[in-house]
N, C-alpha and C. Protein backbone atom coordinates (compact mmCIF):
# COMPACT_ATOMS: atom_id res chain seq x y z
N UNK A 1 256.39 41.17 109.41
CA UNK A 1 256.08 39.96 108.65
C UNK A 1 256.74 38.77 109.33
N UNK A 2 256.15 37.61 109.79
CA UNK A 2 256.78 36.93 110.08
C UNK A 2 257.08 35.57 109.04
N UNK A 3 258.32 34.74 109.60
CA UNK A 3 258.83 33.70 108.66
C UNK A 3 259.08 32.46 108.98
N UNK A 4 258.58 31.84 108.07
CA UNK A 4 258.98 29.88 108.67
C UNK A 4 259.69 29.30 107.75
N UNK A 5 261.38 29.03 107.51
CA UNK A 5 261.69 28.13 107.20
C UNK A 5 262.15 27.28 107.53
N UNK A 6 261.88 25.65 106.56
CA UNK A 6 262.43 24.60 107.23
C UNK A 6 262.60 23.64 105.82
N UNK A 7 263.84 23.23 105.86
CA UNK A 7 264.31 22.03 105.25
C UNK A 7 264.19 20.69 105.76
N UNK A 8 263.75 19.66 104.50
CA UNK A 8 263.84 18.35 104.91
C UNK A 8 264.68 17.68 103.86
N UNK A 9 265.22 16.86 104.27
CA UNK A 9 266.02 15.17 103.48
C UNK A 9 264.79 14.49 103.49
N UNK A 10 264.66 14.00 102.03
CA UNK A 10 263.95 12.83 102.40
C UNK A 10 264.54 12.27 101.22
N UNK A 11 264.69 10.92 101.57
CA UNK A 11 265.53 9.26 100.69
C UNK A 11 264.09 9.25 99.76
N UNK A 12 263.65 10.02 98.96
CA UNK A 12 262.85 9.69 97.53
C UNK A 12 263.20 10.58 96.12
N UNK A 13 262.84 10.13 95.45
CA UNK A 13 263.06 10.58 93.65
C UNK A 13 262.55 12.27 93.70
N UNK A 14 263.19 13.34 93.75
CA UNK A 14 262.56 14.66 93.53
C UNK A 14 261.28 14.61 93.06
N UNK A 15 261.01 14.05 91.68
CA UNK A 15 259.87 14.47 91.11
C UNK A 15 258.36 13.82 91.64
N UNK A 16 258.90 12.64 92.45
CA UNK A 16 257.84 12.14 93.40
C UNK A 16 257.20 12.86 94.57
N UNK A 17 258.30 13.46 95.21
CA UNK A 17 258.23 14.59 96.66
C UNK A 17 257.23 15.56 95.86
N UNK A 18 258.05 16.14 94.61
CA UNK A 18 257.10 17.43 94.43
C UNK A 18 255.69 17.17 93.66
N UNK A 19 255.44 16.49 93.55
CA UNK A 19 254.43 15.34 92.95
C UNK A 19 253.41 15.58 94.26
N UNK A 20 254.11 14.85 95.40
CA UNK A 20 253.30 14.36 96.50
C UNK A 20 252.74 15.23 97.52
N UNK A 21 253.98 16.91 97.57
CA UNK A 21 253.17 17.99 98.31
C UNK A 21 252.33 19.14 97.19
N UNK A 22 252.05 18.49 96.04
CA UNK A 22 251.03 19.41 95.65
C UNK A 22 250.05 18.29 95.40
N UNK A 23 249.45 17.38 95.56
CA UNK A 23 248.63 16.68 95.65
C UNK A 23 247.49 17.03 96.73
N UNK A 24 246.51 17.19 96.20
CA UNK A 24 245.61 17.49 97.70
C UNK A 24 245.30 16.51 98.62
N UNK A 25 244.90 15.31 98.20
CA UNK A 25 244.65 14.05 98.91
C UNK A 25 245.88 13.84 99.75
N UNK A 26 246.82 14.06 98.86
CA UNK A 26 248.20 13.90 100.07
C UNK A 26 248.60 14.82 101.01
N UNK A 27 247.97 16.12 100.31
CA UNK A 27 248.27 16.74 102.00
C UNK A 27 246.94 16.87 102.69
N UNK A 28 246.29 16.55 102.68
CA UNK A 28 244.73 16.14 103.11
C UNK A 28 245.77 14.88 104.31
N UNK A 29 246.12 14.01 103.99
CA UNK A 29 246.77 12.69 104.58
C UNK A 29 247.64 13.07 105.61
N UNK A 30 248.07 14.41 105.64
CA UNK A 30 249.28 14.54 106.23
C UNK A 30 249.01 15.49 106.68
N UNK A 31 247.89 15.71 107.27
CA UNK A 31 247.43 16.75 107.62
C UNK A 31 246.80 16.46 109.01
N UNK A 32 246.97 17.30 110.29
CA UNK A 32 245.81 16.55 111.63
C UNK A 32 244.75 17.11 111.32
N UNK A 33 243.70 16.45 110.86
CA UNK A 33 242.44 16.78 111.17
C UNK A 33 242.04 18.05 109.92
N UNK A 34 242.27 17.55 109.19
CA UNK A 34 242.12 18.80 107.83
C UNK A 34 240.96 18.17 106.79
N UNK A 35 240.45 18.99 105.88
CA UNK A 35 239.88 18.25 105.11
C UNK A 35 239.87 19.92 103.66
N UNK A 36 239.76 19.51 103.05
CA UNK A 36 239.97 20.54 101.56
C UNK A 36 238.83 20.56 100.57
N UNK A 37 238.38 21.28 100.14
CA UNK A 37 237.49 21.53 98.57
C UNK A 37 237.87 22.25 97.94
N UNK A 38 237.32 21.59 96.92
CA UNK A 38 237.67 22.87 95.45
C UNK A 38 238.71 21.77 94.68
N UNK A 39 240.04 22.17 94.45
CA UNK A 39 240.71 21.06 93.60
C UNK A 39 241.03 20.01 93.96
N UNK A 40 241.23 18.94 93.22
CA UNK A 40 241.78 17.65 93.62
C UNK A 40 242.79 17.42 92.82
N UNK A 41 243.54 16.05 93.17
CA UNK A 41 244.59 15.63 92.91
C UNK A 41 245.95 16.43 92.68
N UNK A 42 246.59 16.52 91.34
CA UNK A 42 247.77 17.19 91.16
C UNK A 42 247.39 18.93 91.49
N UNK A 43 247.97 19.66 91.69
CA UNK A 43 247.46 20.90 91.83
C UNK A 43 248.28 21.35 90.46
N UNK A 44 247.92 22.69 89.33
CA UNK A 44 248.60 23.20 88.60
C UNK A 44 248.09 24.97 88.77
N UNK A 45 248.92 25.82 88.05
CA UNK A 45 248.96 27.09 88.50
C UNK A 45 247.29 27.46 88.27
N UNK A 46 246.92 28.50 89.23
CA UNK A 46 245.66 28.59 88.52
C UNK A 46 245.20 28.14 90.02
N UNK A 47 245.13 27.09 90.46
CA UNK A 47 243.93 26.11 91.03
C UNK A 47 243.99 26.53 91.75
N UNK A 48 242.16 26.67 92.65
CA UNK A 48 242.24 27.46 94.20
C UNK A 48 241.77 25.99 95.01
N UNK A 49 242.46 25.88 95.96
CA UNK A 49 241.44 24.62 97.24
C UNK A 49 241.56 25.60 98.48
N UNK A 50 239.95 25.18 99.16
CA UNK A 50 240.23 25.85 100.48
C UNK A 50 240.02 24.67 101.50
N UNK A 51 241.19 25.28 102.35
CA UNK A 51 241.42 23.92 103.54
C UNK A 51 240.84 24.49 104.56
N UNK A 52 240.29 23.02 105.22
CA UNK A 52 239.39 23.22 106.60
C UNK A 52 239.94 22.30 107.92
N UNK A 53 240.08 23.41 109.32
CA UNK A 53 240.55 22.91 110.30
C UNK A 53 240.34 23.37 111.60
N UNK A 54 240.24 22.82 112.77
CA UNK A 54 239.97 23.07 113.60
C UNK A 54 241.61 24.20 113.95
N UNK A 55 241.51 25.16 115.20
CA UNK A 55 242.71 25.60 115.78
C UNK A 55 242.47 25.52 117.23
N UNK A 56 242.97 25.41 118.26
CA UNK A 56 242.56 25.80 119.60
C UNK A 56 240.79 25.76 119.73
N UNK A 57 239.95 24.71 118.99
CA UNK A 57 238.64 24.08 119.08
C UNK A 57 237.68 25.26 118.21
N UNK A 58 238.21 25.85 117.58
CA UNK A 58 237.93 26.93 116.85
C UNK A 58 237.87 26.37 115.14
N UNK A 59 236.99 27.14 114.16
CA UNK A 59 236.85 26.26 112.87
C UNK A 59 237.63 27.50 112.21
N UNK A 60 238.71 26.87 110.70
CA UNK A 60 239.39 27.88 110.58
C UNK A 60 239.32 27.32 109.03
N UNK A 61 239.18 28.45 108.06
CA UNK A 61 239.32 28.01 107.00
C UNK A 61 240.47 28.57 106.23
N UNK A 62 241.10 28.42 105.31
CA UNK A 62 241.86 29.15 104.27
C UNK A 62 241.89 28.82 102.76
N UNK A 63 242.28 29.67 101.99
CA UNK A 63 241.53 29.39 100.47
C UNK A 63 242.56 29.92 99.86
N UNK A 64 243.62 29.10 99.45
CA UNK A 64 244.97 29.27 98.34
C UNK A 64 245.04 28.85 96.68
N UNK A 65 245.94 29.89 96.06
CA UNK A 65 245.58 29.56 95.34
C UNK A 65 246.94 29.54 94.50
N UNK A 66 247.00 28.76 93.53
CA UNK A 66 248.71 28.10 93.01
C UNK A 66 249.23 29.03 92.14
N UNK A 67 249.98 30.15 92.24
CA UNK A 67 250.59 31.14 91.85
C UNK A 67 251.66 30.55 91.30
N UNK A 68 252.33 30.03 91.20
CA UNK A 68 254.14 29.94 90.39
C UNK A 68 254.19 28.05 90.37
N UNK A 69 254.33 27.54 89.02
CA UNK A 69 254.86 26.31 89.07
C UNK A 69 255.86 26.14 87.74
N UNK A 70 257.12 25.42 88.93
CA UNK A 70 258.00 25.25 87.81
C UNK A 70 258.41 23.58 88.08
N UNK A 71 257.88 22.50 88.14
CA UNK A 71 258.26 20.90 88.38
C UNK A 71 259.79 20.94 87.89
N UNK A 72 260.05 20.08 88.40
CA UNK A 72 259.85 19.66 89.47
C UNK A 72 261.38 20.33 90.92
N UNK A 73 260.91 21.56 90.21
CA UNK A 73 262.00 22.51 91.18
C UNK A 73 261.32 23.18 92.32
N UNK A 74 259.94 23.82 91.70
CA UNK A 74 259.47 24.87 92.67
C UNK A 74 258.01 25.27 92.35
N UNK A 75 257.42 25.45 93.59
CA UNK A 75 255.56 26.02 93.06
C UNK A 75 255.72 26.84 94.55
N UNK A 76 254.54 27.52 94.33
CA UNK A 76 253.95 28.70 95.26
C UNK A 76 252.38 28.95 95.49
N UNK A 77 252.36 28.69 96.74
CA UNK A 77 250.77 28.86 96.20
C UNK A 77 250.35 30.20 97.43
N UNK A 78 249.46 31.40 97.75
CA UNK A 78 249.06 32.17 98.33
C UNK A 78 247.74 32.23 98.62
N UNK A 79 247.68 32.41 99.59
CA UNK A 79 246.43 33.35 100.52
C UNK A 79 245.36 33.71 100.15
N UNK A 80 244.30 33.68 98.87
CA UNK A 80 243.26 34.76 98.95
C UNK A 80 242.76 34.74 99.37
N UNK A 81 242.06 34.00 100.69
CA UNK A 81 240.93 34.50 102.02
C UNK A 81 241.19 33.41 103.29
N UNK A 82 241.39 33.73 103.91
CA UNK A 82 241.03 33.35 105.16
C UNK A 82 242.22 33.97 106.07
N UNK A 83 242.21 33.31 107.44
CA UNK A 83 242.73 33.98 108.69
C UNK A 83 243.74 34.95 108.77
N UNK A 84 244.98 34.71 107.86
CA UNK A 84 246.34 35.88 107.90
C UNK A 84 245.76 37.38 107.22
N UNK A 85 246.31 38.32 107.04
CA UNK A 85 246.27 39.14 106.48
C UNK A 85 246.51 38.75 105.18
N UNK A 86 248.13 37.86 105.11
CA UNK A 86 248.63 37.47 103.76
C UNK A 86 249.10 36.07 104.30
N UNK A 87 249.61 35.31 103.17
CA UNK A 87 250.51 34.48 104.02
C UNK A 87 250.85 33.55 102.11
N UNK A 88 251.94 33.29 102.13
CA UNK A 88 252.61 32.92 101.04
C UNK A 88 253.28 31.84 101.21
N UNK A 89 253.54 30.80 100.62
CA UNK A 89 254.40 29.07 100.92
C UNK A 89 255.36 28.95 99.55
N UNK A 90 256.18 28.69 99.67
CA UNK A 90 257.02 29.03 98.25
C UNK A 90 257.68 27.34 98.83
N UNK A 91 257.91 26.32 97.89
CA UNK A 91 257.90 24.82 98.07
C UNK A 91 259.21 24.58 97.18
N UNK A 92 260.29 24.20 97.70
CA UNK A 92 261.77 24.18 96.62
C UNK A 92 261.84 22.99 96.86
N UNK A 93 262.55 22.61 95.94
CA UNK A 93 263.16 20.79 96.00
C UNK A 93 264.09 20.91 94.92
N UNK A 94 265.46 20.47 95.57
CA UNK A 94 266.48 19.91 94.64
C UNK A 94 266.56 18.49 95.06
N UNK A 95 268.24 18.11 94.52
CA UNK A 95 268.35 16.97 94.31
C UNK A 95 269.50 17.14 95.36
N UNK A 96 269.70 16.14 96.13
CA UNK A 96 270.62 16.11 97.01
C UNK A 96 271.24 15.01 97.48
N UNK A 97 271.93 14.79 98.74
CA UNK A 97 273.27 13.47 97.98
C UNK A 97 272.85 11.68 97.88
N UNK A 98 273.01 11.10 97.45
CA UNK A 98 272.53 9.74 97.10
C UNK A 98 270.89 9.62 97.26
N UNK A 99 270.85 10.10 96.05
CA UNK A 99 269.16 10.46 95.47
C UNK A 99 268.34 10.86 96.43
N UNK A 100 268.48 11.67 97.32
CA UNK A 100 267.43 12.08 98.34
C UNK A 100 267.12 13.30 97.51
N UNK A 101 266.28 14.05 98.14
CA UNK A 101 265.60 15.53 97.96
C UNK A 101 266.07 16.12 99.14
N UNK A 102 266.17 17.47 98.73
CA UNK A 102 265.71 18.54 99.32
C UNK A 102 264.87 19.14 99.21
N UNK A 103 263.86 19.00 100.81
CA UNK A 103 262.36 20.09 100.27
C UNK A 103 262.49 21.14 101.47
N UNK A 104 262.53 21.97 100.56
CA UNK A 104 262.30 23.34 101.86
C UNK A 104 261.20 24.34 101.42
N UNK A 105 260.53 24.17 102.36
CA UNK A 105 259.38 25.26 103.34
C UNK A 105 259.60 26.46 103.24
N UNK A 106 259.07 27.75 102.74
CA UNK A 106 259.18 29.11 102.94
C UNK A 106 258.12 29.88 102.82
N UNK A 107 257.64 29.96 104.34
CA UNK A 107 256.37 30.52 104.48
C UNK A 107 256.25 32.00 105.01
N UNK A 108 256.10 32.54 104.76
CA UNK A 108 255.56 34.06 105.16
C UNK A 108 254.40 34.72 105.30
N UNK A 109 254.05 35.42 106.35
CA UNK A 109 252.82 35.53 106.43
C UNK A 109 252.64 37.11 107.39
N UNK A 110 251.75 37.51 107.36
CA UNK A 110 251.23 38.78 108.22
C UNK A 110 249.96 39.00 108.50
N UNK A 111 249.74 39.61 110.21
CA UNK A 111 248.62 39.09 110.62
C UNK A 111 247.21 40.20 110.11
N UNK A 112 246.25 39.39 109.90
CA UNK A 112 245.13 40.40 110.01
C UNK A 112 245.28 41.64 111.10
N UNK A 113 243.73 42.36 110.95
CA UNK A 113 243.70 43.48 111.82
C UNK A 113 244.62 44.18 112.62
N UNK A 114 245.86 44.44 111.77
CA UNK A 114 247.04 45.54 112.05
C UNK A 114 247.27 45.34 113.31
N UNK A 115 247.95 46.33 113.88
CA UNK A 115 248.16 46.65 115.23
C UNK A 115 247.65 45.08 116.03
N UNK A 116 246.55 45.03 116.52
CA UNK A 116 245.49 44.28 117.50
C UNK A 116 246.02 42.79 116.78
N UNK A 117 246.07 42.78 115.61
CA UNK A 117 246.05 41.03 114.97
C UNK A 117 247.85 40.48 115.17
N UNK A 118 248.50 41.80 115.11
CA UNK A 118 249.89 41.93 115.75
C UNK A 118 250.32 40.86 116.61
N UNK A 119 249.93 41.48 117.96
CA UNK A 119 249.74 40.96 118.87
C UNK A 119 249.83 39.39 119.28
N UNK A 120 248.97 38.97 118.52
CA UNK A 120 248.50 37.09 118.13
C UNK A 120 249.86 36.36 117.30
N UNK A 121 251.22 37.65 116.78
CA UNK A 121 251.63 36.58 116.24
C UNK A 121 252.74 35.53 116.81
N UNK A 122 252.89 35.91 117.69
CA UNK A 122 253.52 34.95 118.40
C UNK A 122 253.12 33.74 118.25
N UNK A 123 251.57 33.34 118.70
CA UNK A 123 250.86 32.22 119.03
C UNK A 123 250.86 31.79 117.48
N UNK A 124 250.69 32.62 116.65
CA UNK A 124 250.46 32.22 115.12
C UNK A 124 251.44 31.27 114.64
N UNK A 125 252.88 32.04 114.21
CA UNK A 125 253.94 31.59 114.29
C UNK A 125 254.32 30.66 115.38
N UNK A 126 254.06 30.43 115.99
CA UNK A 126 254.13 28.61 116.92
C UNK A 126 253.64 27.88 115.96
N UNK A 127 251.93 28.31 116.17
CA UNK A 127 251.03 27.14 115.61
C UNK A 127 251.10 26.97 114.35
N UNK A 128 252.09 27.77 112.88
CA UNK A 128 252.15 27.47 112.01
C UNK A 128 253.51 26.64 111.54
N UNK A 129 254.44 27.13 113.13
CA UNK A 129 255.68 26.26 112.29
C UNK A 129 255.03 24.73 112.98
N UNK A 130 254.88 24.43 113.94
CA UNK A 130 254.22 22.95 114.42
C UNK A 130 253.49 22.08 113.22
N UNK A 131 252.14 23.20 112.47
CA UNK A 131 251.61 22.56 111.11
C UNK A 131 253.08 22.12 110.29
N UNK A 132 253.99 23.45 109.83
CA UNK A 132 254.79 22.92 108.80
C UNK A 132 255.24 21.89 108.96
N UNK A 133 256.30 21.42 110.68
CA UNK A 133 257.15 19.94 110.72
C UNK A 133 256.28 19.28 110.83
N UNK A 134 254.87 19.44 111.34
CA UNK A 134 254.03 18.16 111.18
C UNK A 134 254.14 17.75 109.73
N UNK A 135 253.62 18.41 108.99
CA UNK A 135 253.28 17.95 107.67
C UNK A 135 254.65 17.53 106.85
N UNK A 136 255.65 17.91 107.16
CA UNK A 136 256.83 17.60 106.40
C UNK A 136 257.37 16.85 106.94
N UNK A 137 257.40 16.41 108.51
CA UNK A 137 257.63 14.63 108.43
C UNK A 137 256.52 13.82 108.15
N UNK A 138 255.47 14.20 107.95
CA UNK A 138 254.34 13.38 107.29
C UNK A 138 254.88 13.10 105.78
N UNK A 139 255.06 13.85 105.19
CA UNK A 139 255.38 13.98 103.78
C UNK A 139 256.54 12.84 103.32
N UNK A 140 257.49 13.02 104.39
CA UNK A 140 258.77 12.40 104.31
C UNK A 140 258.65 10.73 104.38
N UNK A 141 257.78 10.44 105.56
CA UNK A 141 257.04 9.50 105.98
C UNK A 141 256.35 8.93 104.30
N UNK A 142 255.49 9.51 104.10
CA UNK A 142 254.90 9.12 102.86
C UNK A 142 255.78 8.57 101.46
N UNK A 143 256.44 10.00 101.86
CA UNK A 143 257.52 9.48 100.08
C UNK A 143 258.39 8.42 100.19
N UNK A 144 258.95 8.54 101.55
CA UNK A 144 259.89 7.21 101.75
C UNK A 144 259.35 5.77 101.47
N UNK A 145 258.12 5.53 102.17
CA UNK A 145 257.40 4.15 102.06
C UNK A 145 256.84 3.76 100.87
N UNK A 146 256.06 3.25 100.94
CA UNK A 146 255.21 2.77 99.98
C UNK A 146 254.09 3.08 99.80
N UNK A 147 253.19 4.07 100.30
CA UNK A 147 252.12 4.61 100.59
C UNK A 147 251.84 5.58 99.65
N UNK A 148 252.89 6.32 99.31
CA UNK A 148 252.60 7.52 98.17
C UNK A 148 252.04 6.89 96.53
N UNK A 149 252.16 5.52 96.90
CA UNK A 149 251.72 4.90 95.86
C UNK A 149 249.83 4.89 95.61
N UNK A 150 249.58 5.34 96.71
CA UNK A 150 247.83 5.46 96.71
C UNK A 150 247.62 6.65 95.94
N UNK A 151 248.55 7.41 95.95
CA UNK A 151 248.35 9.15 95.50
C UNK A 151 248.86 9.25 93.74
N UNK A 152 249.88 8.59 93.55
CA UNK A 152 250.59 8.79 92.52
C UNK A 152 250.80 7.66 91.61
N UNK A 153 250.28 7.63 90.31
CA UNK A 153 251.30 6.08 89.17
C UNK A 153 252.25 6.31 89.49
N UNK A 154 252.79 4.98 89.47
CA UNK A 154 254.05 4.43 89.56
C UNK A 154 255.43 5.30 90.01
């Protein structure tokens, strides 16, 4: 099984951060070249969106769906179809020192077709921790400025 974690600081209000990475439009925004159907806006447990993206000029889809929400501490959302075998994102945020957040990343995942899909995870695990810091200095980027204001009241 392989694993991606990664923590970020970011200088915004917790409940805004976790606000802003279950938003689809916002990670639609913070995303290279992605685009999503199925739910919009806030995501709550229950909701499936499947995201669409190119990989190495290749079309790749995946279709998650929001397993565990507890606001503004923690949500989870998983895998039911596309490229991994499995692959799971578990999203934490505390509160940390002079009102920043802590958001940390915990992704896990395992490859399709056993043995043979094995093989690929090297390249996998690259190309998924690259998505994660992309998107989580995107995120950081967002909550800090003034921009998350397109996504979220006040």
């Amino acid at each position: 099984m392989g694993r991606i974690v990664r923590e970020t600081r970011i200088a915004a209000p917790r409940e805004r951060v976790f606000d802003l990475a279950r938003h689809v439009e916002a990670h639609v925004a913070t995303m290279p070249e992605e685009r999503a159907e199925g739910a919009t806006g806030l995501l709550k447990p229950g909701d499936r969106v499947t995201f669409h993206q190119r990989q190495f000029g290749v079309p790749f889809s995946l279709t998650a769906e929001v397993s565990e929400m507890n606001p503004p501490e923690r949500f989870a959302d998983e895998q039911v179809s596309g490229v991994f075998g499995s692959l799971v994102h578990v999203h934490t945020f505390e509160d940390g020192d002079d009102g920043e957040t802590v958001m940390c990343d915990d992704v896990r995942f395992t490859m399709a077709l056993g043995p043979l899909g094995r093989l690929g995870e090297p390249v996998a695990r690259r190309r998924l921790r690259a998505l994660v810091d992309y998107h989580a200095s995107a995120l950081k980027r967002l909550a800090e400025g003034d921009e998350w204001r397109r996504f979220l009241d006040g």
